[in-house]
N, C-alpha and C. Protein backbone atom coordinates (compact mmCIF):
# COMPACT_ATOMS: atom_id res chain seq x y z
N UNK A 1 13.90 -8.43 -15.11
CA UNK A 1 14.03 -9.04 -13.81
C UNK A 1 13.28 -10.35 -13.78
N UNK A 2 13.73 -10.98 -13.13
CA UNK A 2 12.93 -12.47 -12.85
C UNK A 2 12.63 -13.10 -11.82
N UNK A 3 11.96 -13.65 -11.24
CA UNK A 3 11.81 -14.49 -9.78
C UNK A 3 12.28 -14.44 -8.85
N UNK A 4 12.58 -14.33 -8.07
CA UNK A 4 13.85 -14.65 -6.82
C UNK A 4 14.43 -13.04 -7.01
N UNK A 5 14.30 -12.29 -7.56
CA UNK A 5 15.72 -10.58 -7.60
C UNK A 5 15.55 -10.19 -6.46
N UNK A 6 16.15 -9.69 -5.77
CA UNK A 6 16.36 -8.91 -4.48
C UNK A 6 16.54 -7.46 -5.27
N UNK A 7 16.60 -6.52 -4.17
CA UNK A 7 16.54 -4.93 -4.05
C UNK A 7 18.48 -5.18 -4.54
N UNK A 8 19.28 -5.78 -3.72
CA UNK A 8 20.50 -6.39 -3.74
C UNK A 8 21.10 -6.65 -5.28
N UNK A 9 20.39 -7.52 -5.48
CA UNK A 9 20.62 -7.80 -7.41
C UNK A 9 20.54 -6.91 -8.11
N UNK A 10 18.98 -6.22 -7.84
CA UNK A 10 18.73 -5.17 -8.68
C UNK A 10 19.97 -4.00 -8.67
N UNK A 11 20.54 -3.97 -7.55
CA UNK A 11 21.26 -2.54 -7.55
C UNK A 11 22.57 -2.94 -8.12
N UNK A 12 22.86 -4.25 -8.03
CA UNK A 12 24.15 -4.65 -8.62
C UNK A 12 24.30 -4.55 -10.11
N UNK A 13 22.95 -5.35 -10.61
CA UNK A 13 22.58 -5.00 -12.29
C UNK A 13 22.68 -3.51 -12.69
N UNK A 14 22.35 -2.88 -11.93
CA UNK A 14 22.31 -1.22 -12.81
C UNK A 14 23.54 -0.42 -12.09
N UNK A 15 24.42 -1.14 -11.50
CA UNK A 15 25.67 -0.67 -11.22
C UNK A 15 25.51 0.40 -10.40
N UNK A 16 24.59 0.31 -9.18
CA UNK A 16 23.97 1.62 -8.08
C UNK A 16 24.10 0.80 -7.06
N UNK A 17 24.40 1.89 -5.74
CA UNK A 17 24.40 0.83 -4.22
C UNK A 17 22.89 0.78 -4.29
N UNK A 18 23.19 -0.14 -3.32
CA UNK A 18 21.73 -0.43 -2.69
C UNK A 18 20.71 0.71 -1.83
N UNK A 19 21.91 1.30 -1.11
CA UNK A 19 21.31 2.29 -0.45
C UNK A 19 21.00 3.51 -1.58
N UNK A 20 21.58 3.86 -2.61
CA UNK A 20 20.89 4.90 -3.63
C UNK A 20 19.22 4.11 -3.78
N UNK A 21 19.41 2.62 -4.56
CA UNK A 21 18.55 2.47 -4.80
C UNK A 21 17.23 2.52 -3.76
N UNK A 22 17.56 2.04 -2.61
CA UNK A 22 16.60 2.65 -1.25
C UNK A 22 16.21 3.71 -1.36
N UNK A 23 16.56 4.89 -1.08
CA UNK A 23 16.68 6.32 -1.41
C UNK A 23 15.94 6.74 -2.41
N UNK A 24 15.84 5.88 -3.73
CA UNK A 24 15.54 6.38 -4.46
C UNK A 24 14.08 5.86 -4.40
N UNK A 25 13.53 5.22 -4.05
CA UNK A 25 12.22 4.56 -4.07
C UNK A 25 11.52 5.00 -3.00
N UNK A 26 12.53 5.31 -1.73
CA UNK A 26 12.43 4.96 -0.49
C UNK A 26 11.50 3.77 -0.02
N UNK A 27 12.41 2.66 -0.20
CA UNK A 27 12.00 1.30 0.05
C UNK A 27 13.19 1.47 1.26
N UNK A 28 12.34 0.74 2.13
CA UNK A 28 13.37 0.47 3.26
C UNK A 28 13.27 -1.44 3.85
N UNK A 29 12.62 -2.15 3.16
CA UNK A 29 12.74 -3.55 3.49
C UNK A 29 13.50 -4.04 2.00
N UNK A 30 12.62 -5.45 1.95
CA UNK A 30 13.62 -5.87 0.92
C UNK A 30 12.46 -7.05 -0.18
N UNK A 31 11.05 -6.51 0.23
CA UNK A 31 10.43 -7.25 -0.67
C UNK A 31 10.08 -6.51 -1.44
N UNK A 32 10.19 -7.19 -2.93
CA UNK A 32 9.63 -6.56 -4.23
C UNK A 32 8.03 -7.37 -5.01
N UNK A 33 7.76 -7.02 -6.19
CA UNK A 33 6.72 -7.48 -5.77
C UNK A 33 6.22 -7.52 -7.44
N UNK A 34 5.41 -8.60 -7.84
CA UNK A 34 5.16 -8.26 -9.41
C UNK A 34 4.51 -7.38 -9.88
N UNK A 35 4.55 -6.22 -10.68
CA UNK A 35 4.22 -5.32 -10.74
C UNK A 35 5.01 -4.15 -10.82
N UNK A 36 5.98 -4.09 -9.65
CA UNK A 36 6.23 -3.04 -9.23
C UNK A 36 7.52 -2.11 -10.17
N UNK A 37 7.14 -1.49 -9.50
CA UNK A 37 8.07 -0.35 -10.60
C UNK A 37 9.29 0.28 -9.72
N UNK A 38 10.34 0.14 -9.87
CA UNK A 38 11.63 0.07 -8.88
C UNK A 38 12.30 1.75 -10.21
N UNK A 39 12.73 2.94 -9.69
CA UNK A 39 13.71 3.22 -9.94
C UNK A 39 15.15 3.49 -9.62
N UNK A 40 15.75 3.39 -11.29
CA UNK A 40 17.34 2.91 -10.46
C UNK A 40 18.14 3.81 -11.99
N UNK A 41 19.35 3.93 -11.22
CA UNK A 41 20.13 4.50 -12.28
C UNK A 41 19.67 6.34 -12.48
N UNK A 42 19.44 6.93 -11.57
CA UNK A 42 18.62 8.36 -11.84
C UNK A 42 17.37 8.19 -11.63
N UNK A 43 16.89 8.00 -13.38
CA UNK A 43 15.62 8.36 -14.26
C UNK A 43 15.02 7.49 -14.73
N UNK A 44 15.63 6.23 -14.82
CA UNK A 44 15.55 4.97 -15.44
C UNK A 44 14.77 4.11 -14.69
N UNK A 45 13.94 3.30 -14.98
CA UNK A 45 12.70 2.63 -13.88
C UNK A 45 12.90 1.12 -14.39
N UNK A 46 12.52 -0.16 -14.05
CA UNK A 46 12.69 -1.21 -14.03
C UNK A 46 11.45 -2.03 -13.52
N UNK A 47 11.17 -2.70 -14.27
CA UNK A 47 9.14 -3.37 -13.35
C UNK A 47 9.71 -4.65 -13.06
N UNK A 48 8.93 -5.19 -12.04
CA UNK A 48 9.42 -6.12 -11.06
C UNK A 48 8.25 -7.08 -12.15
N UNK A 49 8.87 -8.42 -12.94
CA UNK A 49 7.61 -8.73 -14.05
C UNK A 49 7.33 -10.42 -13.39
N UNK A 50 7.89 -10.66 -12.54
CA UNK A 50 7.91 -12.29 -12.80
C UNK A 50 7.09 -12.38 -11.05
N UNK A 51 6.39 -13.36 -11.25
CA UNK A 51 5.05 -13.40 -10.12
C UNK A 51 6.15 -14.24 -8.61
N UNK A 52 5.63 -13.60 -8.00
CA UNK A 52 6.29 -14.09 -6.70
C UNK A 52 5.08 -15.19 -6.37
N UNK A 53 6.10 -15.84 -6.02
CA UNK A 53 4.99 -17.73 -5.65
C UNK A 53 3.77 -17.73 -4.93
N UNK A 54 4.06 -16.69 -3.92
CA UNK A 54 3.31 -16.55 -2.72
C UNK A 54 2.35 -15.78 -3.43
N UNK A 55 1.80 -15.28 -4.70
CA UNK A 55 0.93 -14.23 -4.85
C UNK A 55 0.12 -14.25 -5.87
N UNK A 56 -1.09 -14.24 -5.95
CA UNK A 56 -2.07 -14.80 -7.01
C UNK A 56 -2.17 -13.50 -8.18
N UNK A 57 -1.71 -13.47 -9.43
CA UNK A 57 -1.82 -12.80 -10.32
C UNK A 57 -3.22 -12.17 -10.55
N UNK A 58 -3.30 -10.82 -10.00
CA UNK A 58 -4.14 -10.17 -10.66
C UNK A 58 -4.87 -9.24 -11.21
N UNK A 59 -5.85 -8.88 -12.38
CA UNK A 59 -5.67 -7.59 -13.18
C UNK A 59 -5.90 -6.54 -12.24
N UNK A 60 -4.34 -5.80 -13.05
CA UNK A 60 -4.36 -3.85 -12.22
C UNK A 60 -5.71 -3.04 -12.67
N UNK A 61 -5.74 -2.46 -11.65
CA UNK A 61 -6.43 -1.04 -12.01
C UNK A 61 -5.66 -0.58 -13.03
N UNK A 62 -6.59 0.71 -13.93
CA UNK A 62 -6.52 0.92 -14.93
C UNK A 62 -5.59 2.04 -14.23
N UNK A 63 -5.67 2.45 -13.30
CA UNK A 63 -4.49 3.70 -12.82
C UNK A 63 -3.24 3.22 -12.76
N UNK A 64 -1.39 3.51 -12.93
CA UNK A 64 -0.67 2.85 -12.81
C UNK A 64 -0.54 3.32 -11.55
N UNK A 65 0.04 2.76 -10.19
CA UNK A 65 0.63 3.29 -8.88
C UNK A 65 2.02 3.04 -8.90
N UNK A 66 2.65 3.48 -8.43
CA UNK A 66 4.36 3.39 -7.99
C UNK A 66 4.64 2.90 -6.92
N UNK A 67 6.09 2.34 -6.72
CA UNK A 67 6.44 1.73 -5.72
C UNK A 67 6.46 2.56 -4.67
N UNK A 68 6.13 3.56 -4.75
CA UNK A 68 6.14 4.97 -3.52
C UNK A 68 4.94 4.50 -2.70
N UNK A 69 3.44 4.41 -4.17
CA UNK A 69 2.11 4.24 -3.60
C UNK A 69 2.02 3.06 -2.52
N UNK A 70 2.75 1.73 -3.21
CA UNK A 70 2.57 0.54 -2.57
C UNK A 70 3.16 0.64 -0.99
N UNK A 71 4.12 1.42 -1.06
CA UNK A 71 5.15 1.52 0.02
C UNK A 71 4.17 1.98 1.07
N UNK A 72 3.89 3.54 1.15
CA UNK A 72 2.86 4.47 1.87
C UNK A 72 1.79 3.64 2.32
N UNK A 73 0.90 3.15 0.93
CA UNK A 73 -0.37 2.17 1.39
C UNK A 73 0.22 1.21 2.55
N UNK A 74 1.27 0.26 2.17
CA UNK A 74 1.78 -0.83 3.26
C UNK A 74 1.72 0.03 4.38
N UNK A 75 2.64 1.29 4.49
CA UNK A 75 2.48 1.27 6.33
C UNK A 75 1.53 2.45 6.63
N UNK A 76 0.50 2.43 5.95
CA UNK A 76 -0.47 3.06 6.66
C UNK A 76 -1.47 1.30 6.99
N UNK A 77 -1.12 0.58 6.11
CA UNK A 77 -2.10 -0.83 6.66
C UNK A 77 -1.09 -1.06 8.04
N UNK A 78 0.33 -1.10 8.01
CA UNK A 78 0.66 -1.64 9.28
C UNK A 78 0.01 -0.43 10.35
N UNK A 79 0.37 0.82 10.37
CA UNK A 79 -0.03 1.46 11.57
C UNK A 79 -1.15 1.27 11.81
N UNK A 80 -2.50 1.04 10.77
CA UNK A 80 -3.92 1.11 11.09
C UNK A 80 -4.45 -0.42 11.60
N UNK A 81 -3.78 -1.08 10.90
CA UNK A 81 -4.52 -2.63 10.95
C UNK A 81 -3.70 -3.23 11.13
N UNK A 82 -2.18 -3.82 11.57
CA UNK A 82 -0.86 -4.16 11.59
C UNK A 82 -1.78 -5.65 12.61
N UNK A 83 -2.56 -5.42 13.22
CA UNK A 83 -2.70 -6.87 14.47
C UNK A 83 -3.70 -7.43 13.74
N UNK A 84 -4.56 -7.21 12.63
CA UNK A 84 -5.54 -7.56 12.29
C UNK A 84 -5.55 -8.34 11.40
N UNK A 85 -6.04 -9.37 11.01
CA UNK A 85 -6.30 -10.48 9.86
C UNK A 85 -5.49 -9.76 8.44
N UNK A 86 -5.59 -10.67 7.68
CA UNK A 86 -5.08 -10.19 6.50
C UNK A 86 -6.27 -9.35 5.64
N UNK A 87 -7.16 -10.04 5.58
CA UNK A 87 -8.38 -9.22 5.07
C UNK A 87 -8.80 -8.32 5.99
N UNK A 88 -8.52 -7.99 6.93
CA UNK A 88 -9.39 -6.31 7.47
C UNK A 88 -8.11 -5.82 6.69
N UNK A 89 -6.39 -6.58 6.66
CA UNK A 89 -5.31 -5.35 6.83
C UNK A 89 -6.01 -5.36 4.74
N UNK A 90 -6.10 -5.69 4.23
CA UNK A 90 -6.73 -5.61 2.64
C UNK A 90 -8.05 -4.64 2.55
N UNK A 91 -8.95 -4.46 3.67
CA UNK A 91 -9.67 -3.78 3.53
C UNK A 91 -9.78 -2.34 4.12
N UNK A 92 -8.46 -2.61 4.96
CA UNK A 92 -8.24 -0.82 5.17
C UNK A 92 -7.14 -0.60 3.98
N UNK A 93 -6.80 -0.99 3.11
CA UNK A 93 -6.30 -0.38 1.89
C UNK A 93 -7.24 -0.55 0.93
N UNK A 94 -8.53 -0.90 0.81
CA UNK A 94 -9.87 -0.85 -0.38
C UNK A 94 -10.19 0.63 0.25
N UNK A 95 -10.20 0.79 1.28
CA UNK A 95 -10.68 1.97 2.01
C UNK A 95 -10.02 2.95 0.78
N UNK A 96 -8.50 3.17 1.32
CA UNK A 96 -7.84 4.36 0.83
C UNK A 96 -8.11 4.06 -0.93
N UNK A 97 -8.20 2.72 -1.09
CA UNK A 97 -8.87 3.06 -2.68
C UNK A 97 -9.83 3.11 -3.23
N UNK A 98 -10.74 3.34 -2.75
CA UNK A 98 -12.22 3.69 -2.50
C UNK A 98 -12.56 5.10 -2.72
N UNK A 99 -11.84 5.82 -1.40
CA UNK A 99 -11.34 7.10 -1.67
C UNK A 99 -10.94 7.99 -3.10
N UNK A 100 -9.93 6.93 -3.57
CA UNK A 100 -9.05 7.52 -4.52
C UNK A 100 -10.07 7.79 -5.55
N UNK A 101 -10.90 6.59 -5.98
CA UNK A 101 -11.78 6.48 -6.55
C UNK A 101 -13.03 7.32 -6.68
N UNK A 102 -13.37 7.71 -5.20
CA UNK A 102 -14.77 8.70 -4.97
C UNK A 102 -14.51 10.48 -5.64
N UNK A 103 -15.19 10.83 -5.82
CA UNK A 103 -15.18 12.14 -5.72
C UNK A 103 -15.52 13.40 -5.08
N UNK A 104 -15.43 12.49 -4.21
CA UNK A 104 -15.39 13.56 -2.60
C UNK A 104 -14.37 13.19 -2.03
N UNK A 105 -13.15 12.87 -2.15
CA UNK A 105 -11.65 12.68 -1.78
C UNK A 105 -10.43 13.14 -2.94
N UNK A 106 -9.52 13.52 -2.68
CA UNK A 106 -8.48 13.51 -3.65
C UNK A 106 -8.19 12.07 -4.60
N UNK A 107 -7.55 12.29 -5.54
CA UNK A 107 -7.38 10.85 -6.42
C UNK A 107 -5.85 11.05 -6.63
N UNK A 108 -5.34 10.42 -5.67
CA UNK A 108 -4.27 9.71 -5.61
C UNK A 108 -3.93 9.03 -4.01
N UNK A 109 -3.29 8.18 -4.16
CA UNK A 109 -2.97 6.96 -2.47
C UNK A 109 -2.20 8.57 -1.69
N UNK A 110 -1.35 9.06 -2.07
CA UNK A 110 -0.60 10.16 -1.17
C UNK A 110 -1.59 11.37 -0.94
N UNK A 111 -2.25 12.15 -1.53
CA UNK A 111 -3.40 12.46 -1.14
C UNK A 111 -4.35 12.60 -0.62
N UNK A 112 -4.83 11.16 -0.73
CA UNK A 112 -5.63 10.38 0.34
C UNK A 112 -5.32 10.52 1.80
N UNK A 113 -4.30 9.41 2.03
CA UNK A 113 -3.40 9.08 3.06
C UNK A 113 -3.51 10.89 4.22
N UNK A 114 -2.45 11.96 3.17
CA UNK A 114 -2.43 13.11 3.89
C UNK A 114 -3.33 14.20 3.94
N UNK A 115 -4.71 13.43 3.78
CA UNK A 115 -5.85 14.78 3.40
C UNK A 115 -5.61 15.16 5.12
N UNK A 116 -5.94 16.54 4.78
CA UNK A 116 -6.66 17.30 6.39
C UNK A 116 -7.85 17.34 6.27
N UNK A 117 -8.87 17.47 7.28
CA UNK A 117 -9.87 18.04 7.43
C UNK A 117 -10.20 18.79 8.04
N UNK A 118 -10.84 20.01 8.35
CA UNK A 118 -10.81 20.75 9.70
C UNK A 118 -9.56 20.73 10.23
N UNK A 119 -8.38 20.85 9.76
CA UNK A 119 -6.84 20.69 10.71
C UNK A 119 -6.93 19.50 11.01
N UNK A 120 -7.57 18.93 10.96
CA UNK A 120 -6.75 17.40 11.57
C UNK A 120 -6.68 16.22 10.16
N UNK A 121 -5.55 15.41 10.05
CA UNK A 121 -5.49 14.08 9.67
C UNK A 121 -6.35 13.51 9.52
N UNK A 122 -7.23 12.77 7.92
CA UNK A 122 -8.43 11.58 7.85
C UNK A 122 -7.59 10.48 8.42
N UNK A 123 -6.21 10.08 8.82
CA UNK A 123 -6.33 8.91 9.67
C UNK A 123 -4.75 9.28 10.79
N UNK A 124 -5.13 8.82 12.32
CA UNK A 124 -4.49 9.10 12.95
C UNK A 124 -3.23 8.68 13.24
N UNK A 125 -2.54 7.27 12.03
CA UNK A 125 -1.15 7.20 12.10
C UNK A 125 -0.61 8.58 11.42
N UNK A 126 -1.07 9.20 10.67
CA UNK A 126 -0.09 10.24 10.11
C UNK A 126 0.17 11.44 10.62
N UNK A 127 -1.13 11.94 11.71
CA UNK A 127 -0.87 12.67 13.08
C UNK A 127 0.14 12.40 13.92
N UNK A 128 0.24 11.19 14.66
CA UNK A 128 1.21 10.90 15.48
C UNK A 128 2.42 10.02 15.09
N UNK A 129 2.13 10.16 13.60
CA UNK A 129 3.76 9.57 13.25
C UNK A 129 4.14 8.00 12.87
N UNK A 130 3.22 7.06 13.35
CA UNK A 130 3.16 5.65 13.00
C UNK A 130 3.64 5.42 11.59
N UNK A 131 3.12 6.12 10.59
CA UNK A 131 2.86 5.92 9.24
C UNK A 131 4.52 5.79 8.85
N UNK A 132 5.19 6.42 9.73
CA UNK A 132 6.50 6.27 9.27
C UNK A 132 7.19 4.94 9.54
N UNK A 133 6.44 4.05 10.08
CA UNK A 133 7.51 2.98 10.45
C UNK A 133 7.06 1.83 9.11
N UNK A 134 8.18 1.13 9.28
CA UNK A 134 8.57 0.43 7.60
C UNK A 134 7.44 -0.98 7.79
N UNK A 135 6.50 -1.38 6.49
CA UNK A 135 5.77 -1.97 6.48
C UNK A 135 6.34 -3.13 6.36
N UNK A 136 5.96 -4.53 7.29
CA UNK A 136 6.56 -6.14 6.57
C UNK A 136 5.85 -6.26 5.29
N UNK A 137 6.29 -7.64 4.71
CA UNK A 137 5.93 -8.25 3.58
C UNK A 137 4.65 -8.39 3.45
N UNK A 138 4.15 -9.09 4.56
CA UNK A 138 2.59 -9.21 4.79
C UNK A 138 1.55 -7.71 4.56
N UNK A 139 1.82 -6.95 4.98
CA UNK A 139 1.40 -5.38 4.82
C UNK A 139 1.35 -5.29 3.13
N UNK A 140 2.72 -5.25 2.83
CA UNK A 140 2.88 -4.75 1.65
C UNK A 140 2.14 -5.75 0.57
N UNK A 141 1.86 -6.90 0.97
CA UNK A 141 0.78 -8.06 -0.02
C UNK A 141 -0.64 -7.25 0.31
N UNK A 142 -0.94 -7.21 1.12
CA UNK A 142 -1.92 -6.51 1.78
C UNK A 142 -2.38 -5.28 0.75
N UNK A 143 -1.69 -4.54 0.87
CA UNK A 143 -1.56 -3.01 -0.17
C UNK A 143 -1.52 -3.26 -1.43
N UNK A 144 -0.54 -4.46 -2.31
CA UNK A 144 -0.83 -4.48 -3.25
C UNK A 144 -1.96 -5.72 -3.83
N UNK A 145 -2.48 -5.71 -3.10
CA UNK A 145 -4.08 -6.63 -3.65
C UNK A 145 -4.93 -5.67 -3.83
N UNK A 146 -4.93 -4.99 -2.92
CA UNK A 146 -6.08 -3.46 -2.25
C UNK A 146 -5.68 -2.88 -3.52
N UNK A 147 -4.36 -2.11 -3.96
CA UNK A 147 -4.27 -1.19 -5.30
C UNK A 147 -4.86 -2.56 -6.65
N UNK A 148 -4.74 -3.83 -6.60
CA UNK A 148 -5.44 -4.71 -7.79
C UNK A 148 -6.20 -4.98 -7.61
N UNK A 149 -7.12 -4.32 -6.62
CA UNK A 149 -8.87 -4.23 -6.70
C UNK A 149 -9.24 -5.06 -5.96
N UNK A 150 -8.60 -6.02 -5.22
CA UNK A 150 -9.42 -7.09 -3.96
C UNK A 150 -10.01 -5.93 -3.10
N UNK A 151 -11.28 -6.12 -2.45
CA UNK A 151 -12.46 -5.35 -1.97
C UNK A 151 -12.96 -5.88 -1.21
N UNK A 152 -13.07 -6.17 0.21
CA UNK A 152 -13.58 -6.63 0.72
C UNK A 152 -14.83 -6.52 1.56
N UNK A 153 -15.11 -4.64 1.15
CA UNK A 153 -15.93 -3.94 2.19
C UNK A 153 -16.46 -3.19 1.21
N UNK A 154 -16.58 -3.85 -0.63
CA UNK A 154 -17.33 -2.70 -1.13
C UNK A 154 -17.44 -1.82 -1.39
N UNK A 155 -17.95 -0.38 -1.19
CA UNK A 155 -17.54 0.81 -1.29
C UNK A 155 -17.47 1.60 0.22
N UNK A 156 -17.20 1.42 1.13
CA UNK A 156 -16.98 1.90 2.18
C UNK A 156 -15.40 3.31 1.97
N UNK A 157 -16.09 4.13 2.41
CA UNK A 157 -15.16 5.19 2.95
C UNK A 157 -14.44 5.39 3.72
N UNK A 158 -14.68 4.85 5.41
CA UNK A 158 -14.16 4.82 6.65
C UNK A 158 -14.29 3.18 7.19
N UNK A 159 -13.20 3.50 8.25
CA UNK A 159 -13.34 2.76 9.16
C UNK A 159 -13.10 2.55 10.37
N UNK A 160 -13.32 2.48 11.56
CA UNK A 160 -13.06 2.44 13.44
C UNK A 160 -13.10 1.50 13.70
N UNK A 161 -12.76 1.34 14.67
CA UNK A 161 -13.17 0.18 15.79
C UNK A 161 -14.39 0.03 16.96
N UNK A 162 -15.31 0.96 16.27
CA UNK A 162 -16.13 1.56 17.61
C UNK A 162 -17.22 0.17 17.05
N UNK A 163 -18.54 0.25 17.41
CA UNK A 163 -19.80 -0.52 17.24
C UNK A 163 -20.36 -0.72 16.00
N UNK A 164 -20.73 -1.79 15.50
CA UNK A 164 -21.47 -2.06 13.84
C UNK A 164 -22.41 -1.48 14.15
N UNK A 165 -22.49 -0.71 12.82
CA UNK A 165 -23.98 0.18 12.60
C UNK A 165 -25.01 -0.63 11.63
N UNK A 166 -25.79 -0.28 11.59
CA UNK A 166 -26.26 -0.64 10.02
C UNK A 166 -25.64 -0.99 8.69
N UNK A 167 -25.70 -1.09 7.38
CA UNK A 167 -25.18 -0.59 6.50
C UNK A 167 -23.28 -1.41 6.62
N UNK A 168 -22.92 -1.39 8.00
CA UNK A 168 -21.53 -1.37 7.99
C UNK A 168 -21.38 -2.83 8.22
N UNK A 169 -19.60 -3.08 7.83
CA UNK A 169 -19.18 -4.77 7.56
C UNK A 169 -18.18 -4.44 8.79
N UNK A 170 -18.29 -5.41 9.58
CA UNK A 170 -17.39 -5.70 10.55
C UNK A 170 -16.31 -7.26 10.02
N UNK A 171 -15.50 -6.62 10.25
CA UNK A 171 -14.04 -7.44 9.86
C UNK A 171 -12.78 -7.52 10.75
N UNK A 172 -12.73 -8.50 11.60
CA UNK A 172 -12.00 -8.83 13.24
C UNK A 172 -12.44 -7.88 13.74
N UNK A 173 -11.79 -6.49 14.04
CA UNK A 173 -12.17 -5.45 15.31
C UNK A 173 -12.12 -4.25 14.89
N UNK A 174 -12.21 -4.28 13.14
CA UNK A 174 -13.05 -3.26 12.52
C UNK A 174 -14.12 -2.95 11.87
N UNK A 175 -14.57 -2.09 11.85
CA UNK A 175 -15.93 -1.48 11.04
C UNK A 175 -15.75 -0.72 9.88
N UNK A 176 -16.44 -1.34 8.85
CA UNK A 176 -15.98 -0.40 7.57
C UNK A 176 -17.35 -0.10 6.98
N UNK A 177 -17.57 1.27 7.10
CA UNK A 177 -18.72 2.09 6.36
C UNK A 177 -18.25 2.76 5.21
């Protein structure tokens, strides 16, 4: 693949509709992204290799993530941080990889995302359903900086909107401990 491919191209090249290929990723917009790992044709996977203009090349984590991970991460940044700067929406996805990372959380982004605690949801788009609505482009840059290690809050675990504590980085009209 090269520069400029759409979800569109891609499905035309491997002789699949578009909507399989949706389906199959469950991508529901239409940005791809360098890196990413698109499957198409079944079983058969395809990496998105050529740098989109808008996006500063840089080294992955040593974990590989899937276009599933990037997807999920994007709209849990839109439901959580969707009004917020680009860097809080980057640092509520350091969050969930922070997490992934700790060992007092599960290690993986889907994991993360759907831990319970006590019966309830670690974050409240996936209680009431937000998490399902489809992330923009901006989100999804957002998510995939956060999975290539941009950090903006360090090792922080959580984050609200309530009052800076100590210890904690406030970033527009969140708090990240």
């Amino acid at each position: 693949m090269k520069s400029g491919d759409t979800l569109s191209k891609i499905a035309q090249k491997y002789k699949e509709s578009l909507t399989t290929l949706r389906k199959a990723n469950n991508k529901w917009n239409d940005s791809i992204f360098p890196g990413q790992v698109l499957k198409v044709s079944g079983t058969a996977s395809a990496t998105v290799k050529k740098s989109v203009s808008s996006l500063k090349a840089v080294t992955p984590s040593a974990k590989k993530y899937t276009a599933s991970d990037l997807n999920l991460l994007a709209r849990l940044i839109t439901a959580e941080a969707g009004g917020e700067s680009y860097i809080a929406q980057v640092a509520v996805g350091a969050v969930v990889m922070n997490r992934v990372k700790s060992s007092r959380f599960p290690n993986s982004i889907s994991a993360v995302i759907n831990q319970k605690y006590n019966g309830s949801y670690q974050f409240t788009c996936v209680q009431n359903g937000n998490i399902k609505r489809p992330a923009p482009a901006s989100d999804v840059k957002a998510a995939l900086a956060a999975i290539n290690g941009t950090n903006p809050i360090k090792n922080a675990l959580f984050f609200n909107d309530g009052v800076k504590k100590s210890g904690s980085i406030k970033i527009g009209n969140m708090i990240f401990m």
